[in-house]
C-alpha atoms as a PDB file:
ATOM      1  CA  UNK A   1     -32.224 -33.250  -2.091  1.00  0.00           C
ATOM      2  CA  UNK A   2     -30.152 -32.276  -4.968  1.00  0.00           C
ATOM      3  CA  UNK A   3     -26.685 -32.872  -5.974  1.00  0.00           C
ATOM      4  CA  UNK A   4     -27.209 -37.033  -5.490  1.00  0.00           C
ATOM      5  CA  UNK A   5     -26.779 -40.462  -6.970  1.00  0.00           C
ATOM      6  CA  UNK A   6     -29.275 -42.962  -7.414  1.00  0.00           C
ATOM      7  CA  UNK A   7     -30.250 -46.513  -8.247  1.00  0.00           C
ATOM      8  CA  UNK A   8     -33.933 -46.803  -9.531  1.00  0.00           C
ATOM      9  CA  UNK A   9     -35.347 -50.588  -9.766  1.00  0.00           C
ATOM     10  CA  UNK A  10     -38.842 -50.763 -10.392  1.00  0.00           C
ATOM     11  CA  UNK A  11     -40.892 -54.343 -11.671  1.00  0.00           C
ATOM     12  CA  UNK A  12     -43.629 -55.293 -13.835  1.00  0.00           C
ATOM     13  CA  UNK A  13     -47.167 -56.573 -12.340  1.00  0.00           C
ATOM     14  CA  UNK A  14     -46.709 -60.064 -11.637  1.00  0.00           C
ATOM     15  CA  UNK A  15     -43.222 -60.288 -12.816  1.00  0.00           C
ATOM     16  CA  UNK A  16     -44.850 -60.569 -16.485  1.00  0.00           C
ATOM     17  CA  UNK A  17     -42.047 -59.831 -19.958  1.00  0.00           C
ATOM     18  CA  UNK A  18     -43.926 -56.646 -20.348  1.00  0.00           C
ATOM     19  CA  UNK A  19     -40.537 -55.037 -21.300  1.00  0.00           C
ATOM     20  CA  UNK A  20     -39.553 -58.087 -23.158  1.00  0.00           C
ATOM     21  CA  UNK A  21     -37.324 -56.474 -25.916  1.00  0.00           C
ATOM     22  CA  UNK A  22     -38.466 -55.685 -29.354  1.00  0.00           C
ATOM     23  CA  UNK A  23     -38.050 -53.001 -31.747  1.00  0.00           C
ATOM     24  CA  UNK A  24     -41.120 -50.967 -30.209  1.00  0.00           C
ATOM     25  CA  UNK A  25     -40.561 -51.711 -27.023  1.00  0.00           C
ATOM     26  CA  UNK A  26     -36.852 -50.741 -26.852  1.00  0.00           C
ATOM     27  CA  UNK A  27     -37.715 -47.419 -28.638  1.00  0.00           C
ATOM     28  CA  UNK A  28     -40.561 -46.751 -26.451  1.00  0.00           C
ATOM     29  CA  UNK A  29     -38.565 -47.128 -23.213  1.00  0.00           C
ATOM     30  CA  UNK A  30     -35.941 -44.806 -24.543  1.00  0.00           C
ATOM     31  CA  UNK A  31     -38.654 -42.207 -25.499  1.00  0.00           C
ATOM     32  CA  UNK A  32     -39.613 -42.579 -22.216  1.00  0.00           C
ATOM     33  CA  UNK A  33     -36.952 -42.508 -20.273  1.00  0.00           C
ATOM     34  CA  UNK A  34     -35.065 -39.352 -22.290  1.00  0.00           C
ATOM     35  CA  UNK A  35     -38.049 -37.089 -22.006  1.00  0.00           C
ATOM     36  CA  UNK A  36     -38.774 -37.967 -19.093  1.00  0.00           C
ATOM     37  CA  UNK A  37     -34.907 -36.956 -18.263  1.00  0.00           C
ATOM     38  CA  UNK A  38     -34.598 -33.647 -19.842  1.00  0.00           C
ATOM     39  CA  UNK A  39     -38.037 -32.885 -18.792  1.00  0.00           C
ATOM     40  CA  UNK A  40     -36.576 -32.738 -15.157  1.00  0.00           C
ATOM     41  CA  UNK A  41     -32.836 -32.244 -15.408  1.00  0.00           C
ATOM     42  CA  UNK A  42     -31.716 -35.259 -14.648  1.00  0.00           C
ATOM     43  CA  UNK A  43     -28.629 -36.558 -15.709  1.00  0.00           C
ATOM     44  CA  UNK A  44     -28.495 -40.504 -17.306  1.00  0.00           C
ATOM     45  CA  UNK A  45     -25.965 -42.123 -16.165  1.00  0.00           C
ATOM     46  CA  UNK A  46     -26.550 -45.826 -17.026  1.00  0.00           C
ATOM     47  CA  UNK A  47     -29.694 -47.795 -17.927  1.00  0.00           C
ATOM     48  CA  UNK A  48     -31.022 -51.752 -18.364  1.00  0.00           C
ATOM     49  CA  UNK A  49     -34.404 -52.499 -19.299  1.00  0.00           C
ATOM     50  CA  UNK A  50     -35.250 -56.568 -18.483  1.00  0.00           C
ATOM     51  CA  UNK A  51     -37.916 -58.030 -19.474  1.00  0.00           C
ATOM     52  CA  UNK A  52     -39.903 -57.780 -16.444  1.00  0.00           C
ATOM     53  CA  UNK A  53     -38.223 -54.863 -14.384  1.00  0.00           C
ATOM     54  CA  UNK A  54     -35.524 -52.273 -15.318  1.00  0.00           C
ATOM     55  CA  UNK A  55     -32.601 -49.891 -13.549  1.00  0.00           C
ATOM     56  CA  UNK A  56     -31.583 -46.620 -13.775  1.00  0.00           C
ATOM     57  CA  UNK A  57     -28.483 -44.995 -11.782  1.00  0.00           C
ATOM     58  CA  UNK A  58     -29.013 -41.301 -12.353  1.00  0.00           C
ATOM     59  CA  UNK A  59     -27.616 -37.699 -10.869  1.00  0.00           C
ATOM     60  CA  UNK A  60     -30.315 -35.664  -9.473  1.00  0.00           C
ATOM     61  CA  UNK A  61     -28.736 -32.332  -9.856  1.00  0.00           C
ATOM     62  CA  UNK A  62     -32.019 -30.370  -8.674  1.00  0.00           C
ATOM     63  CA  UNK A  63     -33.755 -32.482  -6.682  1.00  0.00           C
ATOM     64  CA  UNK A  64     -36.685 -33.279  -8.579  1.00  0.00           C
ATOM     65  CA  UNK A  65     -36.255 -37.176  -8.959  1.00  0.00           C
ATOM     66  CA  UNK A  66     -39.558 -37.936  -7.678  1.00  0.00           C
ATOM     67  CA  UNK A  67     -41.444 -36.051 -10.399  1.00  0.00           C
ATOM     68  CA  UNK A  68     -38.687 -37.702 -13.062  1.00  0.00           C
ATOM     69  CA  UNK A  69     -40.240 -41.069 -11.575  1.00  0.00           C
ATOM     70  CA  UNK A  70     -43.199 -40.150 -11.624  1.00  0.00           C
ATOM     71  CA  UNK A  71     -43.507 -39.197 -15.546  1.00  0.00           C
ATOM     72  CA  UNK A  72     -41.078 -42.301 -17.147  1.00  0.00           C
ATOM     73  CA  UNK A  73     -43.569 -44.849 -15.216  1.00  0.00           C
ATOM     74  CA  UNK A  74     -46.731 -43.100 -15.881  1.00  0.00           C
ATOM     75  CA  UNK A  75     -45.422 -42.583 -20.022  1.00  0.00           C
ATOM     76  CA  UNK A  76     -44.072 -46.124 -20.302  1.00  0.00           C
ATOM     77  CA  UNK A  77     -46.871 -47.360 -18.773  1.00  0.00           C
ATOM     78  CA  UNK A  78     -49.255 -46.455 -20.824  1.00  0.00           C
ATOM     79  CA  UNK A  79     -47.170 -46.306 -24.101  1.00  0.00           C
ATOM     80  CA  UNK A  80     -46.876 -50.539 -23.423  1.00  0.00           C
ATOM     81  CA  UNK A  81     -50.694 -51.258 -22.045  1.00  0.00           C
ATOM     82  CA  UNK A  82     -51.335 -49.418 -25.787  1.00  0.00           C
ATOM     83  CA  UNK A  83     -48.953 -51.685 -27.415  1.00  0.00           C
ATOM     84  CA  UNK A  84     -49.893 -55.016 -25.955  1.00  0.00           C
ATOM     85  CA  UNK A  85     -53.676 -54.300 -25.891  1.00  0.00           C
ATOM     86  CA  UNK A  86     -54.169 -54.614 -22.507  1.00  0.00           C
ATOM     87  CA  UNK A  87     -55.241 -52.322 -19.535  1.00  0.00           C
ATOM     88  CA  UNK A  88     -54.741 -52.995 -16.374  1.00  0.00           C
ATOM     89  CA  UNK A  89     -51.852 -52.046 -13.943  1.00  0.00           C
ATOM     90  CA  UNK A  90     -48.248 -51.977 -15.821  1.00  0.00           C
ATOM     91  CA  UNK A  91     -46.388 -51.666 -12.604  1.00  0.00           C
ATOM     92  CA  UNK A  92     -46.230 -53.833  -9.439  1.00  0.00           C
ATOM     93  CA  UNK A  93     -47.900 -51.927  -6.814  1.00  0.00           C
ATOM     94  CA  UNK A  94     -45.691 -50.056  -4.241  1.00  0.00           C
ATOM     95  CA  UNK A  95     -42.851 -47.341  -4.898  1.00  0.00           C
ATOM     96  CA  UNK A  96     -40.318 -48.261  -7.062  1.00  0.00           C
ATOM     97  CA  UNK A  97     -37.166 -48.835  -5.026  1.00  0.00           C
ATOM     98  CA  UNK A  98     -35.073 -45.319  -4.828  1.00  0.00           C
ATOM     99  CA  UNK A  99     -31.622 -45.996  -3.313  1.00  0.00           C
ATOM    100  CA  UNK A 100     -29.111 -43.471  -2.817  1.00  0.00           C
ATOM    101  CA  UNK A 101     -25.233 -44.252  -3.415  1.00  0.00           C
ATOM    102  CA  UNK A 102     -23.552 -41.907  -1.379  1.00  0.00           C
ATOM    103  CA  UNK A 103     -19.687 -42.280  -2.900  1.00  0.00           C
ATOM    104  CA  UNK A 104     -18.459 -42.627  -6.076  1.00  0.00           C
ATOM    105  CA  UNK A 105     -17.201 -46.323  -5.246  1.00  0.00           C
ATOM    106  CA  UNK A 106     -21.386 -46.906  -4.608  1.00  0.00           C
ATOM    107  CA  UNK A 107     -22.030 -45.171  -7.676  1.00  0.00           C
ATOM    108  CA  UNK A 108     -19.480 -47.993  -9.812  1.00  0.00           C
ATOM    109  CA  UNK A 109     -20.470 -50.839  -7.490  1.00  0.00           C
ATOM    110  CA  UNK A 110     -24.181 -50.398  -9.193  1.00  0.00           C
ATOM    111  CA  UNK A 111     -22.599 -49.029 -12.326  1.00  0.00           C
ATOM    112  CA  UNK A 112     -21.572 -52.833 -12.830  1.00  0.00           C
ATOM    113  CA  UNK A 113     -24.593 -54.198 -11.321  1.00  0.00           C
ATOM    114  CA  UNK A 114     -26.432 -52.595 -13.629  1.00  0.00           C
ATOM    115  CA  UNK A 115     -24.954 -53.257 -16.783  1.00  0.00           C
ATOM    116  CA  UNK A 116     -24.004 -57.013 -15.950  1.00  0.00           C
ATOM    117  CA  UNK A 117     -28.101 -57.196 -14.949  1.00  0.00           C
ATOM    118  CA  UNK A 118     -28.476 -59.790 -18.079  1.00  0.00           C
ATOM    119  CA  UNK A 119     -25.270 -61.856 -17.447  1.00  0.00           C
ATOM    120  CA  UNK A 120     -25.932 -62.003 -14.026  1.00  0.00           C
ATOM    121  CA  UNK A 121     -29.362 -63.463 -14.538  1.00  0.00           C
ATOM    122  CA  UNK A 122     -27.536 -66.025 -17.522  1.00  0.00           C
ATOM    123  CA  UNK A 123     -29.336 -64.304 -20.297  1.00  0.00           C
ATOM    124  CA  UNK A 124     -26.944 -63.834 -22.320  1.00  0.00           C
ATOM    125  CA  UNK A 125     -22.796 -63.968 -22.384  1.00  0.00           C
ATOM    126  CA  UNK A 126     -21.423 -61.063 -22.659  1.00  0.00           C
ATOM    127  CA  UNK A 127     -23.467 -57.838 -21.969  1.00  0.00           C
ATOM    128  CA  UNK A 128     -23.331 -56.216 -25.660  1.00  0.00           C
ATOM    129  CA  UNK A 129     -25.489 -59.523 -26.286  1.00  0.00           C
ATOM    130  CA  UNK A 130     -28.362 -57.934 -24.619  1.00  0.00           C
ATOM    131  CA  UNK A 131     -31.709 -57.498 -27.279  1.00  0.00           C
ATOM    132  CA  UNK A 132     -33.254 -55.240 -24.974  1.00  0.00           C
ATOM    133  CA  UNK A 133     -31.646 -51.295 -23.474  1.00  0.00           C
ATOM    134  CA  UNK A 134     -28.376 -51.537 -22.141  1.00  0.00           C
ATOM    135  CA  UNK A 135     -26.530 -48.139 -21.960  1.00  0.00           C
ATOM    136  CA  UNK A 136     -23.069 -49.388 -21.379  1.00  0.00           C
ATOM    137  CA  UNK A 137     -21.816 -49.558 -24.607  1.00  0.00           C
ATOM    138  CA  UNK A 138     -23.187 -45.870 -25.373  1.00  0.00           C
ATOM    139  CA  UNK A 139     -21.512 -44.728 -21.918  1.00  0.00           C
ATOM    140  CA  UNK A 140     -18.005 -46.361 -22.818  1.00  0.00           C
ATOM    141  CA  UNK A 141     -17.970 -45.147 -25.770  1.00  0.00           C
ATOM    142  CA  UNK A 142     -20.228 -41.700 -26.118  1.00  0.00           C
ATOM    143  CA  UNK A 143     -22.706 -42.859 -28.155  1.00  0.00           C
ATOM    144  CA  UNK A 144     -25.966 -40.611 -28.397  1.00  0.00           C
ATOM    145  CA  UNK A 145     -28.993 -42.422 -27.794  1.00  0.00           C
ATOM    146  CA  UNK A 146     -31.999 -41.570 -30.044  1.00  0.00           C
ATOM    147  CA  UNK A 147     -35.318 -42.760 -30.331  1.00  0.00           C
ATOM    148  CA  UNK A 148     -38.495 -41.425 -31.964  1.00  0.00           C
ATOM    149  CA  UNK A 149     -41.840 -40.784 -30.641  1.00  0.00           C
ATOM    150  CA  UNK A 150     -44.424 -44.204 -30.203  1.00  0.00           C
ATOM    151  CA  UNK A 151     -46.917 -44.226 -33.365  1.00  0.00           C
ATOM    152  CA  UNK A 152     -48.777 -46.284 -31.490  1.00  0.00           C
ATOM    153  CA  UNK A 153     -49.424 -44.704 -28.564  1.00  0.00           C
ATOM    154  CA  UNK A 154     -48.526 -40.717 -28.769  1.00  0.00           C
ATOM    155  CA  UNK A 155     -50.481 -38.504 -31.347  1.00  0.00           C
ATOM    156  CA  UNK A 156     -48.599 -37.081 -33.830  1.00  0.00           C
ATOM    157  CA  UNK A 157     -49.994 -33.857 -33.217  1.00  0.00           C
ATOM    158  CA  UNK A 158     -49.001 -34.248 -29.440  1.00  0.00           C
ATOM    159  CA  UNK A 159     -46.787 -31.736 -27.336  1.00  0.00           C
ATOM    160  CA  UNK A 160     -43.843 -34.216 -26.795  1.00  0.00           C
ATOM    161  CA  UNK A 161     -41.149 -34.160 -29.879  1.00  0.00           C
ATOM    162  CA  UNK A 162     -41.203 -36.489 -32.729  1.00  0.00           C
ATOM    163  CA  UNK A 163     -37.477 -37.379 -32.125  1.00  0.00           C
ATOM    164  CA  UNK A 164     -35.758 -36.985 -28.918  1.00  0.00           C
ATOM    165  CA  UNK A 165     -31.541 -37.695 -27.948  1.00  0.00           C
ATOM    166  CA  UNK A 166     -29.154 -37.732 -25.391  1.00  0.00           C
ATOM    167  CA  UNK A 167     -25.817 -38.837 -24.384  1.00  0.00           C
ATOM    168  CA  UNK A 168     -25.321 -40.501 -20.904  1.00  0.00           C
ATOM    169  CA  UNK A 169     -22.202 -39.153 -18.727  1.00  0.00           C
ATOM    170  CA  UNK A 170     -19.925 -39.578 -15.604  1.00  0.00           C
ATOM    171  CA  UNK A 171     -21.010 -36.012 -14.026  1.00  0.00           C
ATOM    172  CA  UNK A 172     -17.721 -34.844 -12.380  1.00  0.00           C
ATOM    173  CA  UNK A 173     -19.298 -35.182  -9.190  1.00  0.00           C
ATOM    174  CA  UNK A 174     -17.746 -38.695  -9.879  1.00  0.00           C
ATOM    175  CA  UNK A 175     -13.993 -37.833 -10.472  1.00  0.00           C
ATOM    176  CA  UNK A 176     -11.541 -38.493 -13.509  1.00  0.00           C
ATOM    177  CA  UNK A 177     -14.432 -39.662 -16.079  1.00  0.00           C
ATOM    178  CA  UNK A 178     -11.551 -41.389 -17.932  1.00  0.00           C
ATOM    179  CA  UNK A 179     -10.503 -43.360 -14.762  1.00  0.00           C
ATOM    180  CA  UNK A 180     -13.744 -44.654 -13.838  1.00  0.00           C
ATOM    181  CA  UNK A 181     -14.306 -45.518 -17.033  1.00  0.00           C
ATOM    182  CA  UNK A 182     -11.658 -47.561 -17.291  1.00  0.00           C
ATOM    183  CA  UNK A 183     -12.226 -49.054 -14.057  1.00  0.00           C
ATOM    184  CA  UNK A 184     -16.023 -49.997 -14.921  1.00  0.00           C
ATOM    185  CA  UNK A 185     -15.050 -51.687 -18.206  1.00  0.00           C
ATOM    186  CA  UNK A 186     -12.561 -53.715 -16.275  1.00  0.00           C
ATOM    187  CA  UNK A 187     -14.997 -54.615 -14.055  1.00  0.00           C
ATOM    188  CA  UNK A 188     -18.013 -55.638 -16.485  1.00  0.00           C
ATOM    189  CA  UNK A 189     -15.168 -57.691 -18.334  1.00  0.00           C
ATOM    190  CA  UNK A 190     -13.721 -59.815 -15.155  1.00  0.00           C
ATOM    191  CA  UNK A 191     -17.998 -60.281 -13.852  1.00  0.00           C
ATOM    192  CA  UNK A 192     -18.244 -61.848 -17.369  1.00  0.00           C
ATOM    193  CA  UNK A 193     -15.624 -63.984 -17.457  1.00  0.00           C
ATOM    194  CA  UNK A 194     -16.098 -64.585 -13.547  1.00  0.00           C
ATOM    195  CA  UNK A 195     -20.168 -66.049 -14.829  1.00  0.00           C
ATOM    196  CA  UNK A 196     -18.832 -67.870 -17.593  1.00  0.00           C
ATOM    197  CA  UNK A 197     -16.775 -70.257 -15.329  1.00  0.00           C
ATOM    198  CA  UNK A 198     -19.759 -70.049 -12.960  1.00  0.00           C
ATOM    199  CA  UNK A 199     -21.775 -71.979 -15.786  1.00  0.00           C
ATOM    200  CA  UNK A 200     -19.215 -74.193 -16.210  1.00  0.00           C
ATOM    201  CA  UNK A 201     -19.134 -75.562 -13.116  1.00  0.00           C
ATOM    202  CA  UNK A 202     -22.771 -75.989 -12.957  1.00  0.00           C
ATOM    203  CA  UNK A 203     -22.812 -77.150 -16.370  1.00  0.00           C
ATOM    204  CA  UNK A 204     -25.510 -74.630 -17.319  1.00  0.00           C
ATOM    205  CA  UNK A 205     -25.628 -72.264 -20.305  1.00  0.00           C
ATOM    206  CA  UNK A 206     -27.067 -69.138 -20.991  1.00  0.00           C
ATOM    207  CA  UNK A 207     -30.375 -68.567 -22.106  1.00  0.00           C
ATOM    208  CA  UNK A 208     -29.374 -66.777 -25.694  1.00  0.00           C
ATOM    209  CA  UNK A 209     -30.458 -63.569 -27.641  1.00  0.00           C
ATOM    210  CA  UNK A 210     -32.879 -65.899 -29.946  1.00  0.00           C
ATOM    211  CA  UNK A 211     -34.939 -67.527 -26.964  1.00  0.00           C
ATOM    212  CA  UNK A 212     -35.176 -63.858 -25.398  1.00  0.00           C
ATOM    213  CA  UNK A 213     -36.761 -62.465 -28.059  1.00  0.00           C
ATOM    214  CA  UNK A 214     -38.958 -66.065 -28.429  1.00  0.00           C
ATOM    215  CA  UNK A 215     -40.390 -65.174 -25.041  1.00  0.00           C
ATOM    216  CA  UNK A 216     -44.023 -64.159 -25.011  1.00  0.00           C
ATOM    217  CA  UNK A 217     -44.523 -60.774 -23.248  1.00  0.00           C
ATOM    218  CA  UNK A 218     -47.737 -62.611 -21.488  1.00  0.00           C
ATOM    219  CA  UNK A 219     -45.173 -65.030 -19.477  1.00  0.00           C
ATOM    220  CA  UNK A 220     -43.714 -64.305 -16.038  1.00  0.00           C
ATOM    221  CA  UNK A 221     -40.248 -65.092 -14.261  1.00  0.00           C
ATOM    222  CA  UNK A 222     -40.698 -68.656 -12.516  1.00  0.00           C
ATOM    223  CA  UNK A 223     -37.522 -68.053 -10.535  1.00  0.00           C
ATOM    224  CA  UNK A 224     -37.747 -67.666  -6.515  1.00  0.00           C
ATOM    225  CA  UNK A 225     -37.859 -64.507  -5.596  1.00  0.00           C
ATOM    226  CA  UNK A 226     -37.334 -63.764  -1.859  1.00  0.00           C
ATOM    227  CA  UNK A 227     -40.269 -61.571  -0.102  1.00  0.00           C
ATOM    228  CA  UNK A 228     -40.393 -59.499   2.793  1.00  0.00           C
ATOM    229  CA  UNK A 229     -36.949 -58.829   3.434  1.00  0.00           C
ATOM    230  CA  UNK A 230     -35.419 -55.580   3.592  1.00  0.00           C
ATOM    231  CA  UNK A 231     -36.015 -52.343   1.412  1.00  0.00           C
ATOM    232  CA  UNK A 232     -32.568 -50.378   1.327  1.00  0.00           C
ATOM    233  CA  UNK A 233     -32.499 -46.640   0.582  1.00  0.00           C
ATOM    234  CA  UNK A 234     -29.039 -45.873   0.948  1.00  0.00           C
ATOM    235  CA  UNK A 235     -25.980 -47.887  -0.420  1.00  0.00           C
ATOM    236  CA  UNK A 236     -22.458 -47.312   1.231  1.00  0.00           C
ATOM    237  CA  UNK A 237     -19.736 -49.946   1.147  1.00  0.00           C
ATOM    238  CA  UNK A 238     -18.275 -47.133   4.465  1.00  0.00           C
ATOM    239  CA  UNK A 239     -19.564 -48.390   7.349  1.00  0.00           C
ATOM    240  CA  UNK A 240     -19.623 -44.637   9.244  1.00  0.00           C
ATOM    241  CA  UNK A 241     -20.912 -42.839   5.771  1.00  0.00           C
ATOM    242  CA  UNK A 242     -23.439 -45.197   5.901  1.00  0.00           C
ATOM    243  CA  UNK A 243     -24.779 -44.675   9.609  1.00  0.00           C
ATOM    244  CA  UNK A 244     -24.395 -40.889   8.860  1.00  0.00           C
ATOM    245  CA  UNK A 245     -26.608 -41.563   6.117  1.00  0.00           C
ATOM    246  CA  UNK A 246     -29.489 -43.108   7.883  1.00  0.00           C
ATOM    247  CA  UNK A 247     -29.165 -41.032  11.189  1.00  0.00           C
ATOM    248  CA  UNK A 248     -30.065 -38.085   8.432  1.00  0.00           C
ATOM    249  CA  UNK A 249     -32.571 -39.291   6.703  1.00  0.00           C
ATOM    250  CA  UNK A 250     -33.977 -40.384  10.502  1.00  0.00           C
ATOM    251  CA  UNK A 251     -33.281 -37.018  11.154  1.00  0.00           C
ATOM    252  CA  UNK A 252     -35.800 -35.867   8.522  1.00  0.00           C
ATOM    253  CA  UNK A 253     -38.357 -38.181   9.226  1.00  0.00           C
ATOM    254  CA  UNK A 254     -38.773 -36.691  12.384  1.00  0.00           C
ATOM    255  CA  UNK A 255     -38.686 -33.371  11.762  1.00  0.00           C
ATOM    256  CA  UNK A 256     -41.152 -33.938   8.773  1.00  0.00           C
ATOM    257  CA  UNK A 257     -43.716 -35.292  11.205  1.00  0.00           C
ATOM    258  CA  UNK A 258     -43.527 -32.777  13.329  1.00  0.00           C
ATOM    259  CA  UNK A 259     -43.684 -29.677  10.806  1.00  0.00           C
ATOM    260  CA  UNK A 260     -46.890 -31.635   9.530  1.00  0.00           C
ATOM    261  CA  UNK A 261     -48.702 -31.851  12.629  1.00  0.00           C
ATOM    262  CA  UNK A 262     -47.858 -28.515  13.263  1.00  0.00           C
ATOM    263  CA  UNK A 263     -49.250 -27.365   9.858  1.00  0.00           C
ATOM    264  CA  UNK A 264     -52.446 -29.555   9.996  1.00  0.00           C
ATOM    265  CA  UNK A 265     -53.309 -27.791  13.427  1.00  0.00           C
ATOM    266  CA  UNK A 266     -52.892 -24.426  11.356  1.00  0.00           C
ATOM    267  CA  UNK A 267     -49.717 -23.232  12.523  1.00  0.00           C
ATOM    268  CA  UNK A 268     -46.835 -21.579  10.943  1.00  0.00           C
ATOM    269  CA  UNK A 269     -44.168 -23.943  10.093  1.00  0.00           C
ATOM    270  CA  UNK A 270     -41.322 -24.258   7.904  1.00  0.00           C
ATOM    271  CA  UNK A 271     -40.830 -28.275   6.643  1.00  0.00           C
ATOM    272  CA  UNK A 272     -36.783 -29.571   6.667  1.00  0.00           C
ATOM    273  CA  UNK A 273     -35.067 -29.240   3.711  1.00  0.00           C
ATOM    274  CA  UNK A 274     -35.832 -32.050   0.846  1.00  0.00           C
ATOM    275  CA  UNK A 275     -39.819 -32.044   1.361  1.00  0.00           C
ATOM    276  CA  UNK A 276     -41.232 -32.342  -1.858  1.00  0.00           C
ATOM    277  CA  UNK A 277     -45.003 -33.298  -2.340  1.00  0.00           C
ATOM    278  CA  UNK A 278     -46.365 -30.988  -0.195  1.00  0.00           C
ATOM    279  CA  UNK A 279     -43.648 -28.247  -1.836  1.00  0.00           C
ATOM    280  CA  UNK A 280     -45.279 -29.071  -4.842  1.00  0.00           C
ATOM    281  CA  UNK A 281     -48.718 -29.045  -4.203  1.00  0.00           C
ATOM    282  CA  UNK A 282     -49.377 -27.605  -1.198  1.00  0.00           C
ATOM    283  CA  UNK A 283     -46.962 -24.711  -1.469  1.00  0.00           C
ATOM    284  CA  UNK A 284     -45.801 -25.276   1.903  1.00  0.00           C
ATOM    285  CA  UNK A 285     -42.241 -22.914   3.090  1.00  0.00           C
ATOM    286  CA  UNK A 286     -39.480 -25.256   3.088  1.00  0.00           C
ATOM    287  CA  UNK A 287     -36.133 -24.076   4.840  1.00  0.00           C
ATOM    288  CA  UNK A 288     -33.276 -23.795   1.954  1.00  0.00           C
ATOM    289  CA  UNK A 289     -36.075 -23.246  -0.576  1.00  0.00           C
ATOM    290  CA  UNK A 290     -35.476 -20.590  -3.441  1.00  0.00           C
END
């Protein structure tokens, strides 16, 4: 559906530092991710690429997330598998997680989440000490992000631009930019000093920027990782914005598998607003379509 917020989490195979940062690997996500972005009208909001998953919270102004998804993964994938030498599966199989924040309080809550991703995890201190993609800074302060076109994966003769750039934004979807602004730096800067005195209590320390990049891209995360618990797709800190959420997208479930049976048997059928593979491909009428 378009005109919506969302947080994008998607892992490596096996947990593996596939994304560990480096100078071709940070570039190649942001050639990625950009073209990927204006390829499909999709407004950046903020980004963090780990080294063995990575976010994105994003406005989908037109609806056409899925095909945005769809193109970053398939790019990166192969842009990486190129540069380490290797060729099986980049990913780790399933969809990557697709969560919709319904208010802009959702949209900040995961704002911070995402940009405190490497201080949470005790990378590193602060989260300007990052190696790897971190669009905070660049949001705060309006930076353009730039990046230039893999040499070794993407010819040079190739239909995708040599250099490509964007800024990210608070769309005004969101309210005052200014305020929010404000609000998320306050909040990035109390989670940091809220972790530091975390690690003092334990007595632990963060990992550092040095031992990050010392990582080889071939390990994987030994850290417990809890399995088979639930899969959000909406966040809503409103209790009642939240059920309305869900009873919709229920809602649309339903009437999805009843327009399909209908068409299978050869009927004519319109599909509920927001169906999108079979839009695409199958040219199916879809009420609210234009």
């Amino acid at each position: 559906m378009p005109g919506a917020f969302y947080l994008i989490t998607r892992r490596c195979t096996q947990r593996q530092f596939l994304l560990r940062p480096d100078e071709e690997t940070n570039n190649a996500y942001l050639f990625c991710l950009l073209v990927a972005a204006l390829r499909c009208g999709i407004d950046l909001v903020l980004m963090c690429a780990m080294s063995n998953h990575h976010h994105v919270v994003l406005f989908d102004r037109f609806g056409r997330y899925p095909e945005f998804l769809e193109h970053l993964h398939k790019l990166l994938a192969r842009s990486q598998n190129a540069l380490r030498g290797r060729w099986e599966n980049f990913w780790a199989a399933g969809q990557a997680s697709v969560v919709e924040l319904i208010e802009p309080e959702d949209v900040l809550a995961k704002l911070v989440y995402v940009a405190t991703n490497p201080v949470k995890d005790d990378l590193v201190e602060r989260v300007h000490h990052w190696p790897g993609i971190n669009g905070y800074r660049a949001l705060v302060t309006g930076q353009t992000l730039r990046a230039t076109r893999p040499r070794h994966f993407f010819r040079a003769n190739g239909p995708l631009p040599s250099t490509v750039e964007a800024k990210l934004s608070l769309p005004p979807e969101l309210g005052d930019a200014e305020t929010m602004l404000r609000r998320l730096q306050e909040l990035v800067t109390d989670f940091e000093q809220q972790a530091k005195e975390r690690r003092m209590r334990e007595g632990r320390s963060v990992l550092g920027r040095r031992a990050v990049l010392r990582q080889s891209w071939r390990a994987a995360s030994t850290t417990f990782e809890p399995r088979r618990g639930l899969n959000p797709r909406v966040a809503a800190r409103n209790v009642w914005l939240r059920i309305e959420a869900l009873v919709r997208n229920t809602a649309f479930v339903r009437a999805y598998q009843e327009a399909r049976a209908a068409w299978l048997e050869g009927l004519p059928v319109v599909f509920p607003a927001g169906t999108y593979w079979l839009r695409r491909f199958a040219n199916v009428q879809v009420a609210g379509a234009t």
